[in-house]
PDB file of N, CA and C in Angstrom:
ATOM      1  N   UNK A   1       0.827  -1.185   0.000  1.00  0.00           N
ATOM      2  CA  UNK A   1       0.000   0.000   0.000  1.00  0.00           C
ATOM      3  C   UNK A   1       0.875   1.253   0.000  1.00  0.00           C
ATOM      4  N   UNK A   2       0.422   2.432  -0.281  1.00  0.00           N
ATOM      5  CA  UNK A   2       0.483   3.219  -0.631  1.00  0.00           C
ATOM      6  C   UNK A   2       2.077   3.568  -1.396  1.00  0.00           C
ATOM      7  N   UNK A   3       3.047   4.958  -1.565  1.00  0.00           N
ATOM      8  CA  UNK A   3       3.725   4.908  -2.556  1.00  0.00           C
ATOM      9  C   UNK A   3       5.372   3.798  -2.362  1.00  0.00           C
ATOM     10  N   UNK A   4       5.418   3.689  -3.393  1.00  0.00           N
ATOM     11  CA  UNK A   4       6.795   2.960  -3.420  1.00  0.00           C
ATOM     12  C   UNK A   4       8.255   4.367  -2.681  1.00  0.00           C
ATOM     13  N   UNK A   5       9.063   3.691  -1.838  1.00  0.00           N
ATOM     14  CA  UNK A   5      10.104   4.441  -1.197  1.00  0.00           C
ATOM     15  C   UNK A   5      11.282   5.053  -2.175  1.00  0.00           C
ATOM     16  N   UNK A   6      11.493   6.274  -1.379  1.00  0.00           N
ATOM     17  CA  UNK A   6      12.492   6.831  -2.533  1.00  0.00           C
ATOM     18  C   UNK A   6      14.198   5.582  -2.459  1.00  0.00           C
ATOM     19  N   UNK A   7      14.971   5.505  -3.093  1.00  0.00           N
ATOM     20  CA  UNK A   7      16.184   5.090  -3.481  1.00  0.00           C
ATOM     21  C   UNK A   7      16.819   5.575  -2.144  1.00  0.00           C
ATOM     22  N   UNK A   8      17.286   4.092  -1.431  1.00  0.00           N
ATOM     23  CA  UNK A   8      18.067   4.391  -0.223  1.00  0.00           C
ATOM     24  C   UNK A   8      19.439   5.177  -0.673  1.00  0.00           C
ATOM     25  N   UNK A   9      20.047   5.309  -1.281  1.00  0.00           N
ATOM     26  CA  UNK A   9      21.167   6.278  -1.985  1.00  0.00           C
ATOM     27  C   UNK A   9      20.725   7.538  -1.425  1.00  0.00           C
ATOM     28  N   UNK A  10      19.523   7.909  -2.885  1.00  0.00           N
ATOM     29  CA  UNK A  10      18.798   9.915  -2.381  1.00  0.00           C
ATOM     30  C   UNK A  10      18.658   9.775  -0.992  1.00  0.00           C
ATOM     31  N   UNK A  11      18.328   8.851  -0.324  1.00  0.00           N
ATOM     32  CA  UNK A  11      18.351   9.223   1.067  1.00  0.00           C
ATOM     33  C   UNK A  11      19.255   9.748   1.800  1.00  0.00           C
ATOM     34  N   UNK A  12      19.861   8.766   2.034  1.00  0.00           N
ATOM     35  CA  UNK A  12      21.586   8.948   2.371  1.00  0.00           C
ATOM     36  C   UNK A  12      22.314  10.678   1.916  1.00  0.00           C
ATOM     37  N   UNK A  13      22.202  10.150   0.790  1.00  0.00           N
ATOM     38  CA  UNK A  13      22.804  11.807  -0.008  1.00  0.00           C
ATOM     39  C   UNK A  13      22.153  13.092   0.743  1.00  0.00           C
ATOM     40  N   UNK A  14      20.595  12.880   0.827  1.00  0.00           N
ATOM     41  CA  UNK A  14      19.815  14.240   1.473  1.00  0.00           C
ATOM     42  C   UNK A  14      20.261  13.891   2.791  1.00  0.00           C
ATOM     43  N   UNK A  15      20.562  12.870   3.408  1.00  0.00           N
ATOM     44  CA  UNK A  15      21.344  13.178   4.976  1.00  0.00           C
ATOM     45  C   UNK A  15      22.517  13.643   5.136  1.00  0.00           C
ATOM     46  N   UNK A  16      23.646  13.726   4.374  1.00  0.00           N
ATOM     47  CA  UNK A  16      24.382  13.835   4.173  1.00  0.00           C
ATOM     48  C   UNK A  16      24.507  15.621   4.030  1.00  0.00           C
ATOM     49  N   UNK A  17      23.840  16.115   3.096  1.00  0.00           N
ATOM     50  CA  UNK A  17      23.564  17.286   2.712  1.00  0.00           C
ATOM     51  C   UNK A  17      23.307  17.759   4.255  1.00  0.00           C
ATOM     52  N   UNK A  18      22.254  17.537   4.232  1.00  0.00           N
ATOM     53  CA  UNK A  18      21.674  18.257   5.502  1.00  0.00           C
ATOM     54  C   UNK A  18      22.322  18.540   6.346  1.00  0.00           C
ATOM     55  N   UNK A  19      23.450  17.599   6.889  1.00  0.00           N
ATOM     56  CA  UNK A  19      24.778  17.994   7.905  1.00  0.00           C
ATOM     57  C   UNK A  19      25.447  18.094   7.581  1.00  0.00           C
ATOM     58  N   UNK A  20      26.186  18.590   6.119  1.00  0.00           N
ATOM     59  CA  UNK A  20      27.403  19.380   5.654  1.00  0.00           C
ATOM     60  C   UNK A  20      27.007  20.073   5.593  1.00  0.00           C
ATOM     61  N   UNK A  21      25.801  20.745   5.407  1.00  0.00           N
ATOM     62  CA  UNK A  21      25.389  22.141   5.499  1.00  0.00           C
ATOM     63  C   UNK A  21      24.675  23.591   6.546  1.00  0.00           C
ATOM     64  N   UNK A  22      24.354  22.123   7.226  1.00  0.00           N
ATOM     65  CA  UNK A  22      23.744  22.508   8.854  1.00  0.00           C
ATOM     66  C   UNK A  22      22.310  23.328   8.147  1.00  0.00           C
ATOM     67  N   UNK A  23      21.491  22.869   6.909  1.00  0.00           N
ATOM     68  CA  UNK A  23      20.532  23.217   6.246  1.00  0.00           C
ATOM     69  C   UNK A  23      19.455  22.515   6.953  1.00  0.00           C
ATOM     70  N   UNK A  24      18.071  23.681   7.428  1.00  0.00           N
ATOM     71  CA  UNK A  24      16.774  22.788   7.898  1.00  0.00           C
ATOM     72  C   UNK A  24      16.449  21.971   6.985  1.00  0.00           C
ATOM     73  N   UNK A  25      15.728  20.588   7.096  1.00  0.00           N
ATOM     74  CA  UNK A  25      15.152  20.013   6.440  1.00  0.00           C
ATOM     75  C   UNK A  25      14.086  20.880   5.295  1.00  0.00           C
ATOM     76  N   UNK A  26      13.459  21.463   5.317  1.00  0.00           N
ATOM     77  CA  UNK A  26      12.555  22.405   4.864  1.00  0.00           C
ATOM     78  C   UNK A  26      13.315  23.186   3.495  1.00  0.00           C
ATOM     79  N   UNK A  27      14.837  23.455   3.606  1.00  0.00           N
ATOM     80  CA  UNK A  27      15.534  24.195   2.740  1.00  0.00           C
ATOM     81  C   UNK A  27      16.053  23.153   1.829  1.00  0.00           C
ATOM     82  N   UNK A  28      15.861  22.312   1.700  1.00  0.00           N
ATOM     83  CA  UNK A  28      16.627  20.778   0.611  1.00  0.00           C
ATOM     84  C   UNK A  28      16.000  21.495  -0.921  1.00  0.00           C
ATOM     85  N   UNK A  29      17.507  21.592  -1.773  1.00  0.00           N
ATOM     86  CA  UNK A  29      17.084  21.449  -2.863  1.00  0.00           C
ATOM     87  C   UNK A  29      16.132  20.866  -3.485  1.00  0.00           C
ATOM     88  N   UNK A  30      15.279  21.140  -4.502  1.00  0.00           N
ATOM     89  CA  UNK A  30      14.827  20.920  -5.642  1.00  0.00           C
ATOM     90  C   UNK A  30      14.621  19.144  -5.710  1.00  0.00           C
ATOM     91  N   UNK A  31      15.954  19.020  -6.069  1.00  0.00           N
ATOM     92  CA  UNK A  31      16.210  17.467  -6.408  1.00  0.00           C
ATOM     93  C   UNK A  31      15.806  16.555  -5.804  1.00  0.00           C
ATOM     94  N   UNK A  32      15.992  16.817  -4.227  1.00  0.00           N
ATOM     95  CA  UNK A  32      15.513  15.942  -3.387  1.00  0.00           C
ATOM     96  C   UNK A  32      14.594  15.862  -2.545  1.00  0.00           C
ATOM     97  N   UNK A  33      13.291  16.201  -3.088  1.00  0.00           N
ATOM     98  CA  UNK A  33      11.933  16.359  -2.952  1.00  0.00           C
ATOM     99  C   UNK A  33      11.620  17.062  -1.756  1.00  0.00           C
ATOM    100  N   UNK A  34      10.909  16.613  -1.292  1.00  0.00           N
ATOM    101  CA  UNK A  34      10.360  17.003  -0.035  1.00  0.00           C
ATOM    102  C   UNK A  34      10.291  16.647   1.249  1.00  0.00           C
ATOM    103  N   UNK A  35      11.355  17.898   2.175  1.00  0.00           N
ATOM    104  CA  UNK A  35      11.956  17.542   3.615  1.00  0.00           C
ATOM    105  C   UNK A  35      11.008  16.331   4.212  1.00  0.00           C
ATOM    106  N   UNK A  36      10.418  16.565   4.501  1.00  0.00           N
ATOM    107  CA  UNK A  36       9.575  15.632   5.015  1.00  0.00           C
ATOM    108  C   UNK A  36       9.350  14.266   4.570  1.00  0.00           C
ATOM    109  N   UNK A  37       9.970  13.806   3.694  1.00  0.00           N
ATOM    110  CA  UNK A  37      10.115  12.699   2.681  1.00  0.00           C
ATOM    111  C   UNK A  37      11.354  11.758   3.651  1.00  0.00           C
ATOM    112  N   UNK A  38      12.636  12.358   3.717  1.00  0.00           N
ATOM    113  CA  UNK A  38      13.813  11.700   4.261  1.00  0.00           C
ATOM    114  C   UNK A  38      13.462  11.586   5.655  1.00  0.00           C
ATOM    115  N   UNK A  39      13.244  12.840   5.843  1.00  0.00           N
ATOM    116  CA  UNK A  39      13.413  13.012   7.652  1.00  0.00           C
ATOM    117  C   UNK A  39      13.123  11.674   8.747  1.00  0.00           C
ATOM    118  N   UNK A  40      12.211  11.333   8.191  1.00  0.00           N
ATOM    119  CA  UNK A  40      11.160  10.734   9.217  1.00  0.00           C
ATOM    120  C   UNK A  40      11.958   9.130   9.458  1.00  0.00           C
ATOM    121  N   UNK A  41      12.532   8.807   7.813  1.00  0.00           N
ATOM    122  CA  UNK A  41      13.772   7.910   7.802  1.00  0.00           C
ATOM    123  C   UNK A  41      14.575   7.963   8.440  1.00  0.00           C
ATOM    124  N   UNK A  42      15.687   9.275   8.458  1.00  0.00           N
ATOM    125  CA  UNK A  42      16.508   9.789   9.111  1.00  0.00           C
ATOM    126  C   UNK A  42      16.552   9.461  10.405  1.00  0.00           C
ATOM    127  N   UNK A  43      14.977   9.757  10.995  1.00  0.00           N
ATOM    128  CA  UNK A  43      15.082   9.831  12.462  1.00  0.00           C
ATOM    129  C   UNK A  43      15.008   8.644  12.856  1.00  0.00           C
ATOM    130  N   UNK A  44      13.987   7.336  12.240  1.00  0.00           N
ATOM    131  CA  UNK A  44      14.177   6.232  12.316  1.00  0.00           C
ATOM    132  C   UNK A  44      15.807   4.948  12.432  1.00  0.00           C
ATOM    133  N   UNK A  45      16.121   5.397  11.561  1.00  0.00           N
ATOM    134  CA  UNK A  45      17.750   5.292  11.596  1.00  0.00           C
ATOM    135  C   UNK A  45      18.499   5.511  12.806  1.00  0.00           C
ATOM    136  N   UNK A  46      18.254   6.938  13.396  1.00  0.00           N
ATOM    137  CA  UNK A  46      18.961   7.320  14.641  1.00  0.00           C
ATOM    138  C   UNK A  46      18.754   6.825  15.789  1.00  0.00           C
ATOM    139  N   UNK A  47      17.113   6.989  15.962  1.00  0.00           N
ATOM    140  CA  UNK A  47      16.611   5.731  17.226  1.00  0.00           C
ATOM    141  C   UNK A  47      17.430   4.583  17.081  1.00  0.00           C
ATOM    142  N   UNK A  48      17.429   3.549  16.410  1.00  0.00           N
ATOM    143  CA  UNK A  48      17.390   2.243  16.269  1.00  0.00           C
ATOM    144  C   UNK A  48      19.202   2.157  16.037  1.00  0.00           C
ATOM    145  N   UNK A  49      20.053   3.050  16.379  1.00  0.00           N
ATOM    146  CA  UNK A  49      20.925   3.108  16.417  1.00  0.00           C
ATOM    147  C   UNK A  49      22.680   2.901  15.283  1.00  0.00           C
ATOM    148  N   UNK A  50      21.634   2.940  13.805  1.00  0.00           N
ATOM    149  CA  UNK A  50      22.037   2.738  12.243  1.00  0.00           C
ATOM    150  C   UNK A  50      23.465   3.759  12.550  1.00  0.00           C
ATOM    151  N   UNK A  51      23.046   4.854  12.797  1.00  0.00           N
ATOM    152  CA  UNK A  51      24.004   6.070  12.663  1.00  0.00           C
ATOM    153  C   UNK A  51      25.437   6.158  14.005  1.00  0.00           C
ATOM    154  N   UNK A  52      25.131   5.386  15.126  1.00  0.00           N
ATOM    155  CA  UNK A  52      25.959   5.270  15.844  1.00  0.00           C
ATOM    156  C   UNK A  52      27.761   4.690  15.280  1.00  0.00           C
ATOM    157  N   UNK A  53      28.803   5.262  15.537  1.00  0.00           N
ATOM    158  CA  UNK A  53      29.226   4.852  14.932  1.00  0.00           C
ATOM    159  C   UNK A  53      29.974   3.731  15.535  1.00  0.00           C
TER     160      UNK A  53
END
């Protein structure tokens, strides 16, 4: 159900962005749709401890 997920790559890349740039989610280029699209991934990731290094 409902839409198919963006390309774990664009993900990555818009996380990536976001903290080389110290850019709100809200300010993401063009390309990589809409803040609210990654984020929620993002944060999922961080809970569950993906990003720890």
């Amino acid at each position: 159900m409902g839409r198919q997920q963006r390309d774990h790559r664009q993900v990555i890349n818009v996380i990536w962005w976001v903290k080389r740039t110290a850019s709100p989610w809200q300010a993401l280029p063009e390309r990589y749709g809409p803040g609210k699209t990654p984020y929620p991934r993002c944060r999922r990731r961080a809970a569950d401890g993906t990003w720890a290094g």
